[in-house]
C-alpha atoms as a PDB file:
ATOM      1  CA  UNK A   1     -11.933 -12.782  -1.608  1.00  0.00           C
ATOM      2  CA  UNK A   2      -9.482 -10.480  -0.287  1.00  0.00           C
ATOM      3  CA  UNK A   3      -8.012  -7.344  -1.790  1.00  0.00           C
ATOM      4  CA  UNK A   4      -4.480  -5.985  -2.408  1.00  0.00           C
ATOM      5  CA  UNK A   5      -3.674  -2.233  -3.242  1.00  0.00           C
ATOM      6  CA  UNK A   6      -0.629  -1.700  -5.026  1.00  0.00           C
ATOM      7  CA  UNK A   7       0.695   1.777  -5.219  1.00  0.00           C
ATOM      8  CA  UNK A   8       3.284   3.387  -7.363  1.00  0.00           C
ATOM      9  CA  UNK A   9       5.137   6.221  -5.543  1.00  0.00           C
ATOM     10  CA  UNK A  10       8.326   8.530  -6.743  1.00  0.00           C
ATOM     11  CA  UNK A  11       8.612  11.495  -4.633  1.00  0.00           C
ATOM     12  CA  UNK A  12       5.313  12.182  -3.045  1.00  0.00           C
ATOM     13  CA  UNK A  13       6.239  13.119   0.254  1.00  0.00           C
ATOM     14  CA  UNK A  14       3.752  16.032  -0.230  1.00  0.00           C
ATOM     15  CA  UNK A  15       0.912  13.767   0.040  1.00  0.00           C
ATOM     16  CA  UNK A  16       1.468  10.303   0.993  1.00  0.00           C
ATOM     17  CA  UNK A  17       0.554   9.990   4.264  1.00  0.00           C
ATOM     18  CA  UNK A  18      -2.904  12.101   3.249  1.00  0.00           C
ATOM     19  CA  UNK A  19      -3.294   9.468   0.687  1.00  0.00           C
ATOM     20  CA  UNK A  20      -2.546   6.050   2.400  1.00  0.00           C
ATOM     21  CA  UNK A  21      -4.728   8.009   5.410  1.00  0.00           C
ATOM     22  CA  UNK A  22      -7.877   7.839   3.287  1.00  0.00           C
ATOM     23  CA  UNK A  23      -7.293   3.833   2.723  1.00  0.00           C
ATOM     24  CA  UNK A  24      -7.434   3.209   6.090  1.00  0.00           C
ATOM     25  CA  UNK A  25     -10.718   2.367   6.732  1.00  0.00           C
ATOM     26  CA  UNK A  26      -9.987  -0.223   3.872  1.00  0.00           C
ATOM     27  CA  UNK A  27      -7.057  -1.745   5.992  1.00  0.00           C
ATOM     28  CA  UNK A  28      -9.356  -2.485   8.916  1.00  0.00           C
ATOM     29  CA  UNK A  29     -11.587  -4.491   6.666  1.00  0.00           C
ATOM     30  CA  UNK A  30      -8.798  -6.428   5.545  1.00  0.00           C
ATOM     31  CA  UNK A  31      -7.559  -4.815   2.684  1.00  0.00           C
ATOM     32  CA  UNK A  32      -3.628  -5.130   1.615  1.00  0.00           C
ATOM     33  CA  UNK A  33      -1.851  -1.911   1.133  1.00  0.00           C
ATOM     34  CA  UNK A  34       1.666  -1.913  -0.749  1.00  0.00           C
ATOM     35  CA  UNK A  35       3.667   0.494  -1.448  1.00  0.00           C
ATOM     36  CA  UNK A  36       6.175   0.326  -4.607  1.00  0.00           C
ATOM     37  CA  UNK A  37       8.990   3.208  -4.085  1.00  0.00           C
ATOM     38  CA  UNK A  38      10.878   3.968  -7.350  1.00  0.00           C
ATOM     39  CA  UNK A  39      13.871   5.315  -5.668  1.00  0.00           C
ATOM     40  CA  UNK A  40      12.072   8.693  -4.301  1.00  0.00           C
ATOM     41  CA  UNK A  41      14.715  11.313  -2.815  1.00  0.00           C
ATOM     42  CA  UNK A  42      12.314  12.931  -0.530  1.00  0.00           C
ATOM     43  CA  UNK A  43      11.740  10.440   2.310  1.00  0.00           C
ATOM     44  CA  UNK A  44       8.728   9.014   0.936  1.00  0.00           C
ATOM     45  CA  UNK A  45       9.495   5.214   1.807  1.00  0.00           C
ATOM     46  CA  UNK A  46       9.477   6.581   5.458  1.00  0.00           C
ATOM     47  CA  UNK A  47       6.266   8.385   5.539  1.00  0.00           C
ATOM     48  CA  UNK A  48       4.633   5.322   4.136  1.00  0.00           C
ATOM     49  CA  UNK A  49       5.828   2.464   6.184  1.00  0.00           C
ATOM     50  CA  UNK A  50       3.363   3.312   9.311  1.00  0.00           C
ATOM     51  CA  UNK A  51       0.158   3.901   7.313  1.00  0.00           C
ATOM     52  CA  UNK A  52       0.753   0.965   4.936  1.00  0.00           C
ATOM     53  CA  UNK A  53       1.396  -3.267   5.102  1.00  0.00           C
ATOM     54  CA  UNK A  54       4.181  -3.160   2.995  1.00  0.00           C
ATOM     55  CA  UNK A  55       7.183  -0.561   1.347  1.00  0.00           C
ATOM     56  CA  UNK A  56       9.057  -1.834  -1.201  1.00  0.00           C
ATOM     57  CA  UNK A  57      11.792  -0.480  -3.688  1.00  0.00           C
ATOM     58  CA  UNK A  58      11.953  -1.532  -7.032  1.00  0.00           C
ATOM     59  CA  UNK A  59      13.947  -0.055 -10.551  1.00  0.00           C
ATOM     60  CA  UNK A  60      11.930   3.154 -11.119  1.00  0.00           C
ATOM     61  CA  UNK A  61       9.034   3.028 -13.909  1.00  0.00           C
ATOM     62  CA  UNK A  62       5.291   2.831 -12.981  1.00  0.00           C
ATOM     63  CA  UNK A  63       5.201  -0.960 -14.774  1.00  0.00           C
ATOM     64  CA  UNK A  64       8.320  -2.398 -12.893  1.00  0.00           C
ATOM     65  CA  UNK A  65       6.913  -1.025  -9.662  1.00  0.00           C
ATOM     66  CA  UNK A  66       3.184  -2.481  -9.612  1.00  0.00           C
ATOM     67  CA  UNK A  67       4.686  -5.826 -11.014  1.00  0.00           C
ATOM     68  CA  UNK A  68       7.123  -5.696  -8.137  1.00  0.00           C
ATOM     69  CA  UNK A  69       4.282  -4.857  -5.333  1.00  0.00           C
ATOM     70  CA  UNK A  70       1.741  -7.849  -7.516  1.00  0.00           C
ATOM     71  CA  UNK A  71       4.410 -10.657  -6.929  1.00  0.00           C
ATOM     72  CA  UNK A  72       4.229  -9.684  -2.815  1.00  0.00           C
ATOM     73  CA  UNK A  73       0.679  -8.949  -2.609  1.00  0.00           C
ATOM     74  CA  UNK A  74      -1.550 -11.650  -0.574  1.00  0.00           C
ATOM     75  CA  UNK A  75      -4.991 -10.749  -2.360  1.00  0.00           C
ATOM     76  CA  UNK A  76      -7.590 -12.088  -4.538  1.00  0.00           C
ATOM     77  CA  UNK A  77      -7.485  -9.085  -6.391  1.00  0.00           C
ATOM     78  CA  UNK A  78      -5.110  -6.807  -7.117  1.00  0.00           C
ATOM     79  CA  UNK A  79      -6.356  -2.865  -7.241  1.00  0.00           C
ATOM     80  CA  UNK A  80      -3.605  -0.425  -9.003  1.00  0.00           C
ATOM     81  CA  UNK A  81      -3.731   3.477  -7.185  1.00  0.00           C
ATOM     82  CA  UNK A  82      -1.776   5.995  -8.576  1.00  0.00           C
ATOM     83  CA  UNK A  83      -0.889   8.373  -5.209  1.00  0.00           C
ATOM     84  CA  UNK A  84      -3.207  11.250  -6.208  1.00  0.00           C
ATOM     85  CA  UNK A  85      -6.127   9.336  -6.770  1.00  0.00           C
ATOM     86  CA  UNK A  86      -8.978   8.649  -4.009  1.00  0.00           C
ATOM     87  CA  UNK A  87     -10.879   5.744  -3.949  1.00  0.00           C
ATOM     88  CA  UNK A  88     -14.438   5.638  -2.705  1.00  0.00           C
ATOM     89  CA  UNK A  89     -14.859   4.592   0.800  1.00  0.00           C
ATOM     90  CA  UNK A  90     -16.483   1.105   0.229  1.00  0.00           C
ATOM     91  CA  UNK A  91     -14.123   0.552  -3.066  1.00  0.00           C
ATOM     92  CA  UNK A  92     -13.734  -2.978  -1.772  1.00  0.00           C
ATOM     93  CA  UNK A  93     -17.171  -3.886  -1.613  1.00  0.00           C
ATOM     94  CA  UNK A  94     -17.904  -2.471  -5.137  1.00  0.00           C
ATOM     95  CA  UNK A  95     -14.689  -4.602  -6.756  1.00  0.00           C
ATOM     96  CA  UNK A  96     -14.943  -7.927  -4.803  1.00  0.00           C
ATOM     97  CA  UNK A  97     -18.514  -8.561  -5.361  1.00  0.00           C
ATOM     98  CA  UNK A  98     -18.894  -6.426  -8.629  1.00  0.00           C
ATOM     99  CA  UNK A  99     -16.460  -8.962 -10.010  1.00  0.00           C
ATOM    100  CA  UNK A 100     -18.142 -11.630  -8.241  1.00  0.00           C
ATOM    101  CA  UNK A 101     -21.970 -10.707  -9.195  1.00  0.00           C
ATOM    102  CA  UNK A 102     -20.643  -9.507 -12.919  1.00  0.00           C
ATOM    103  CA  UNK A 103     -18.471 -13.514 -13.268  1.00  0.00           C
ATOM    104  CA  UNK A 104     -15.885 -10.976 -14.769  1.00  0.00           C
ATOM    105  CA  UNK A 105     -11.916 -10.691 -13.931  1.00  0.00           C
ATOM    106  CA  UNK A 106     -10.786  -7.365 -14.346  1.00  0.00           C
ATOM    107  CA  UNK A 107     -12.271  -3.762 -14.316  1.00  0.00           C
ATOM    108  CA  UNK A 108     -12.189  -0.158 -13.359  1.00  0.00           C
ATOM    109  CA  UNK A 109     -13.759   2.608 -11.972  1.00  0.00           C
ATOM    110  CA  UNK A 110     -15.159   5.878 -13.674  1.00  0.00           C
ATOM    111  CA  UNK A 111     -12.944   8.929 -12.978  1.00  0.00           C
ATOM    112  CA  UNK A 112     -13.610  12.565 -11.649  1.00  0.00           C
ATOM    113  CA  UNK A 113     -11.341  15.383 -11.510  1.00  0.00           C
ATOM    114  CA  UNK A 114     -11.006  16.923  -8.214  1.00  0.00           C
ATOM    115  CA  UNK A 115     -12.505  20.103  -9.827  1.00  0.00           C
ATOM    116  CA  UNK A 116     -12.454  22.336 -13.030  1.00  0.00           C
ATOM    117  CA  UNK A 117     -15.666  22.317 -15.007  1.00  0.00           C
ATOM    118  CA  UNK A 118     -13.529  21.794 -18.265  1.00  0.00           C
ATOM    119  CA  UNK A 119     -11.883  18.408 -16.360  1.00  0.00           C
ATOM    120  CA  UNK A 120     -15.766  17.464 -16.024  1.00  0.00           C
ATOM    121  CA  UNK A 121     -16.217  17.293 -19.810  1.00  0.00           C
ATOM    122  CA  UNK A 122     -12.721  15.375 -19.854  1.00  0.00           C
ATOM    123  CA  UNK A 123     -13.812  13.183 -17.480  1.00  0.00           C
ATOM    124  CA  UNK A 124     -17.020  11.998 -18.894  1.00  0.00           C
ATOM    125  CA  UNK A 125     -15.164  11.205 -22.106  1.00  0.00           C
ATOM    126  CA  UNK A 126     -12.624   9.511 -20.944  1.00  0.00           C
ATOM    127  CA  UNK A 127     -15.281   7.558 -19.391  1.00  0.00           C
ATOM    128  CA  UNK A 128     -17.033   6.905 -22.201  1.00  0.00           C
ATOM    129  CA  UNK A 129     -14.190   5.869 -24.568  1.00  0.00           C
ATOM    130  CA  UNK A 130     -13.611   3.320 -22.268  1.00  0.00           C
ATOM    131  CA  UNK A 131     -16.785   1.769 -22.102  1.00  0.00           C
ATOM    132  CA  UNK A 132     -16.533   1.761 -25.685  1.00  0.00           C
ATOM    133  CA  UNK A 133     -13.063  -0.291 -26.091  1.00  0.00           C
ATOM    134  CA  UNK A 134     -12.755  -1.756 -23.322  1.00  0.00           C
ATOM    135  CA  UNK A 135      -9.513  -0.018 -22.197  1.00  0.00           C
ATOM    136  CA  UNK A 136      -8.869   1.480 -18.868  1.00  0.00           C
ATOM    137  CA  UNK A 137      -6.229   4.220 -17.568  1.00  0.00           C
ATOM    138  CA  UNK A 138      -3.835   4.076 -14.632  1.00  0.00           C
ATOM    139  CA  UNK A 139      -6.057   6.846 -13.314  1.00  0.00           C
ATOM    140  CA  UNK A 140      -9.251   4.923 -13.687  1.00  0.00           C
ATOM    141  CA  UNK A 141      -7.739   2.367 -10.688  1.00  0.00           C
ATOM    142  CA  UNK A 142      -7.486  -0.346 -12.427  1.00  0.00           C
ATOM    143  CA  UNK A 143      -8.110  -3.555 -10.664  1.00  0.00           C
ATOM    144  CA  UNK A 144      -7.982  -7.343 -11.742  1.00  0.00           C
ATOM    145  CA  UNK A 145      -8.027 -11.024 -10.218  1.00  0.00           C
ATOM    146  CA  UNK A 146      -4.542 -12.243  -9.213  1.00  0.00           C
ATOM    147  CA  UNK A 147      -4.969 -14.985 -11.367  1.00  0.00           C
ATOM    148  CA  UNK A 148      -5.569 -13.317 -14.362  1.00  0.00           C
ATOM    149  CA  UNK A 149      -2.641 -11.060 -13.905  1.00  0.00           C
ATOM    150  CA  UNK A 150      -0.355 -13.744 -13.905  1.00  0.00           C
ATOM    151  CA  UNK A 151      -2.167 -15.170 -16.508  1.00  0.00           C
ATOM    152  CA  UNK A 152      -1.721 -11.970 -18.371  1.00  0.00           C
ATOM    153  CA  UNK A 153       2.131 -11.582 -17.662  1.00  0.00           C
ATOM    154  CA  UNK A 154       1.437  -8.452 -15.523  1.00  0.00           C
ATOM    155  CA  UNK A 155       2.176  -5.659 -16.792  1.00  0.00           C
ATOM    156  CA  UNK A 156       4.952  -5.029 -20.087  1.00  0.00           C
ATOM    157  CA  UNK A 157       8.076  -3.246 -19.345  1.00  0.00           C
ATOM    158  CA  UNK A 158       7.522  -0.485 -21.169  1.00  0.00           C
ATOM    159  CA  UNK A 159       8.149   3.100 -20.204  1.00  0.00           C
ATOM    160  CA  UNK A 160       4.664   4.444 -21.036  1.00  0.00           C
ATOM    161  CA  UNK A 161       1.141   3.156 -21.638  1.00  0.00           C
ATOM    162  CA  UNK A 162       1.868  -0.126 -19.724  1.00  0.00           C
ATOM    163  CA  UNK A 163      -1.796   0.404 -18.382  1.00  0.00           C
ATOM    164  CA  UNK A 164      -3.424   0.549 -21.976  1.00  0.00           C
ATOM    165  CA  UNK A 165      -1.287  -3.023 -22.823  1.00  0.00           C
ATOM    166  CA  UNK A 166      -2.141  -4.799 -20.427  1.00  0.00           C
ATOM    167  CA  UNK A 167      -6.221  -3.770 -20.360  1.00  0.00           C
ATOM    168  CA  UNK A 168      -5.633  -4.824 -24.394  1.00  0.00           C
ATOM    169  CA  UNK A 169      -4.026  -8.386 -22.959  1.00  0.00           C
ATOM    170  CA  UNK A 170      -7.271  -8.789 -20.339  1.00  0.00           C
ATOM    171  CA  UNK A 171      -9.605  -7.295 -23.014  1.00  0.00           C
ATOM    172  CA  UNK A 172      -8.551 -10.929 -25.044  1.00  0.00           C
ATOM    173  CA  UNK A 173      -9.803 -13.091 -21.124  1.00  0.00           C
ATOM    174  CA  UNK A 174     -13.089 -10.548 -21.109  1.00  0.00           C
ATOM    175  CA  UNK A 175     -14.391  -7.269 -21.016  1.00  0.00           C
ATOM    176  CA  UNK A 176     -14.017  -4.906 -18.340  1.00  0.00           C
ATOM    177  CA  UNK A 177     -16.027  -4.194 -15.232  1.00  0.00           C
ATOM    178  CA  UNK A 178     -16.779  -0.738 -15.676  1.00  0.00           C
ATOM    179  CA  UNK A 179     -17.880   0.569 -12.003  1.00  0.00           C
ATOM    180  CA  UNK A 180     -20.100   3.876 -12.134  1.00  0.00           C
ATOM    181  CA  UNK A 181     -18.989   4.709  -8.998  1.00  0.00           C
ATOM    182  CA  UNK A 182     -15.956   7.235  -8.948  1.00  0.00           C
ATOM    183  CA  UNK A 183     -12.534   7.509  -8.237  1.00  0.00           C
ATOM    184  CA  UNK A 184     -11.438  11.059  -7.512  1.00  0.00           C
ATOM    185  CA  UNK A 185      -8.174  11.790  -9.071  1.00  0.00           C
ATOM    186  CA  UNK A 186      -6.191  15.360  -9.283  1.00  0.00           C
ATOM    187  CA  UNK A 187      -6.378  17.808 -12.130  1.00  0.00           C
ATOM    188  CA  UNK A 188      -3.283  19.267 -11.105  1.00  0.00           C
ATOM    189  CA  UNK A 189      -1.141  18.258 -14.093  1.00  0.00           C
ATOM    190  CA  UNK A 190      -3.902  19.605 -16.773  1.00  0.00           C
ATOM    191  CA  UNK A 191      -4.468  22.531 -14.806  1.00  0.00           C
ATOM    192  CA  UNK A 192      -0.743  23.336 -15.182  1.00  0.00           C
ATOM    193  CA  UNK A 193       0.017  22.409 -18.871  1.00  0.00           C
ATOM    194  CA  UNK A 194      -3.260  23.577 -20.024  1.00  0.00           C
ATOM    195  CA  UNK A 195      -6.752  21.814 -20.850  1.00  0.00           C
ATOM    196  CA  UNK A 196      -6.786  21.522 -24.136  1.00  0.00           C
ATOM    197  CA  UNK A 197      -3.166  20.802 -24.703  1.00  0.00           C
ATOM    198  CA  UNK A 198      -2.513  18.230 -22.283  1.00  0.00           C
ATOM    199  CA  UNK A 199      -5.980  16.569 -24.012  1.00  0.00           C
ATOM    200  CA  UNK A 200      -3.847  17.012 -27.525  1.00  0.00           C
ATOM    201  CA  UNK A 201      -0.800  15.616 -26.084  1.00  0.00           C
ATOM    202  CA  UNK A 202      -2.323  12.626 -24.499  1.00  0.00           C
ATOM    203  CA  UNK A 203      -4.230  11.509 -27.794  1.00  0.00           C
ATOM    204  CA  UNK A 204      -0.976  12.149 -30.001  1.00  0.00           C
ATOM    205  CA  UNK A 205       0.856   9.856 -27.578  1.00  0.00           C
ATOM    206  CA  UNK A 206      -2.099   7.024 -27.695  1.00  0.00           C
ATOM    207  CA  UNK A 207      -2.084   7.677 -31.438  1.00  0.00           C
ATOM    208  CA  UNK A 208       1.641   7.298 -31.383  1.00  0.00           C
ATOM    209  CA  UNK A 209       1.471   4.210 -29.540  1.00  0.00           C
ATOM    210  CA  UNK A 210      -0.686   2.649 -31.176  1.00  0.00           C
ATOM    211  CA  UNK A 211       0.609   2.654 -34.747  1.00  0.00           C
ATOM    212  CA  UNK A 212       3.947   1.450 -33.386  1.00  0.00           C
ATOM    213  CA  UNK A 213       6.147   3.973 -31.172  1.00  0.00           C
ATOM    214  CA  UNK A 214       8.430   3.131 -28.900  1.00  0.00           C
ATOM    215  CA  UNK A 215       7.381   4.109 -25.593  1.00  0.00           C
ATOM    216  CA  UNK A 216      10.605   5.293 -24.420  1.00  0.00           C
ATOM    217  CA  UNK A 217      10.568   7.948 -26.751  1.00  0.00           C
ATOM    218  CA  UNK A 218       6.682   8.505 -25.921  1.00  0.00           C
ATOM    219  CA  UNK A 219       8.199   9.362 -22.192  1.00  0.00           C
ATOM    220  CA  UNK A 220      10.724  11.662 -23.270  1.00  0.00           C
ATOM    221  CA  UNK A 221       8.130  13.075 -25.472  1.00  0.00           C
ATOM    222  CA  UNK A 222       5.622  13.367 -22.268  1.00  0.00           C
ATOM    223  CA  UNK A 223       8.618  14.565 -20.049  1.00  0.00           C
ATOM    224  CA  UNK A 224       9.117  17.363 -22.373  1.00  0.00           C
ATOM    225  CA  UNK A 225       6.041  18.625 -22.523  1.00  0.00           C
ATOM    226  CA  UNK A 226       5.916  18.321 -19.003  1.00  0.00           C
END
């Protein structure tokens, strides 16, 4: 089985070249590396193309971009990064035979905060809330047979939480793989806004979304607070 990253960019010349760096041990093993622009201003597309297998534009919005970058990918499995998120070093070893050993189709990593001794406690619960309903975040690095994301539809074009629909549309083929192992992802964003009230504004959105919001106004909502 062979594996295909697909990652979502939009201005992240800052640190795209640090982050497809630290997949390239990956890429000599055989691993797929694509790159989904969403129409970044910054010269991003550019600073990808020599550290990854494929750059591709698509219409900007984090689901159109990773379906765009699934319908090229090659792989087996298809592994969804979010640019500020590190993998660990044998990540395709743990997915490809945890899925394999496990007889499951879909799964994700448990998530660390580059540091902050709050984000530890934030961490650990995300973790555990997702143990416990079988959902999984963008930032968890989501990742998922190629069959059963078509199988799935990939994911919804909606403008937020398109990685809690479609873990509810795999949760109905099985439950998730939960790795132990960690992805490292940054705190940068709850550093900036706040702890405690980026925690409050993620859980009003989920609330939000789940009795029936529309997403779109869930972004502008996030955007806002942003």
């Amino acid at each position: 089985m062979r594996l295909s990253i697909v990652m979502p960019v939009l201005n992240e010349a800052a640190g795209i070249e640090a982050a497809l760096r630290a997949l390239s041990s990956l890429r000599t093993r055989g691993t797929e590396v694509i790159v989904v622009d969403g129409g970044s201003r910054d010269g991003t597309p550019a600073l990808a193309a020599p550290l990854a297998d494929r750059v591709l534009t698509a219409p900007q919005g984090r689901a159109a971009q990773m379906n765009a970058g699934a319908a090229v990918a090659t792989g087996d499995v298809l592994l969804f990064l979010h640019a500020d998120t590190q993998l660990p070093t044998d990540a395709d070893r743990l997915v490809i035979e945890g899925l394999q050993r496990s007889g499951r189709v879909w799964g994700r990593f448990d998530l660390q905060f580059d540091r902050g001794r709050r984000l530890r406690l934030v961490a650990l619960m995300m973790n555990l809330r997702s143990r416990f309903t079988g959902i999984a975040t963008g930032d968890q690095a989501m990742f998922v047979t190629h069959a059963s994301f078509e199988a799935a539809g990939g994911f919804p074009a909606i403008a937020l939480m398109e990685d809690v629909a479609l873990s509810a549309r795999l949760r109905r083929i099985g439950r998730p793989l939960c790795c132990a192992e960690r992805v490292t992802t940054s705190g940068r964003r709850w550093r900036q806004r706040g702890t405690v009230r980026t925690i409050l504004l993620m859980w009003s959105l989920r609330l939000r979304y789940i009795m029936g919001a529309d997403p779109a106004r869930l972004l502008r909502a996030y955007d806002a607070k942003r």
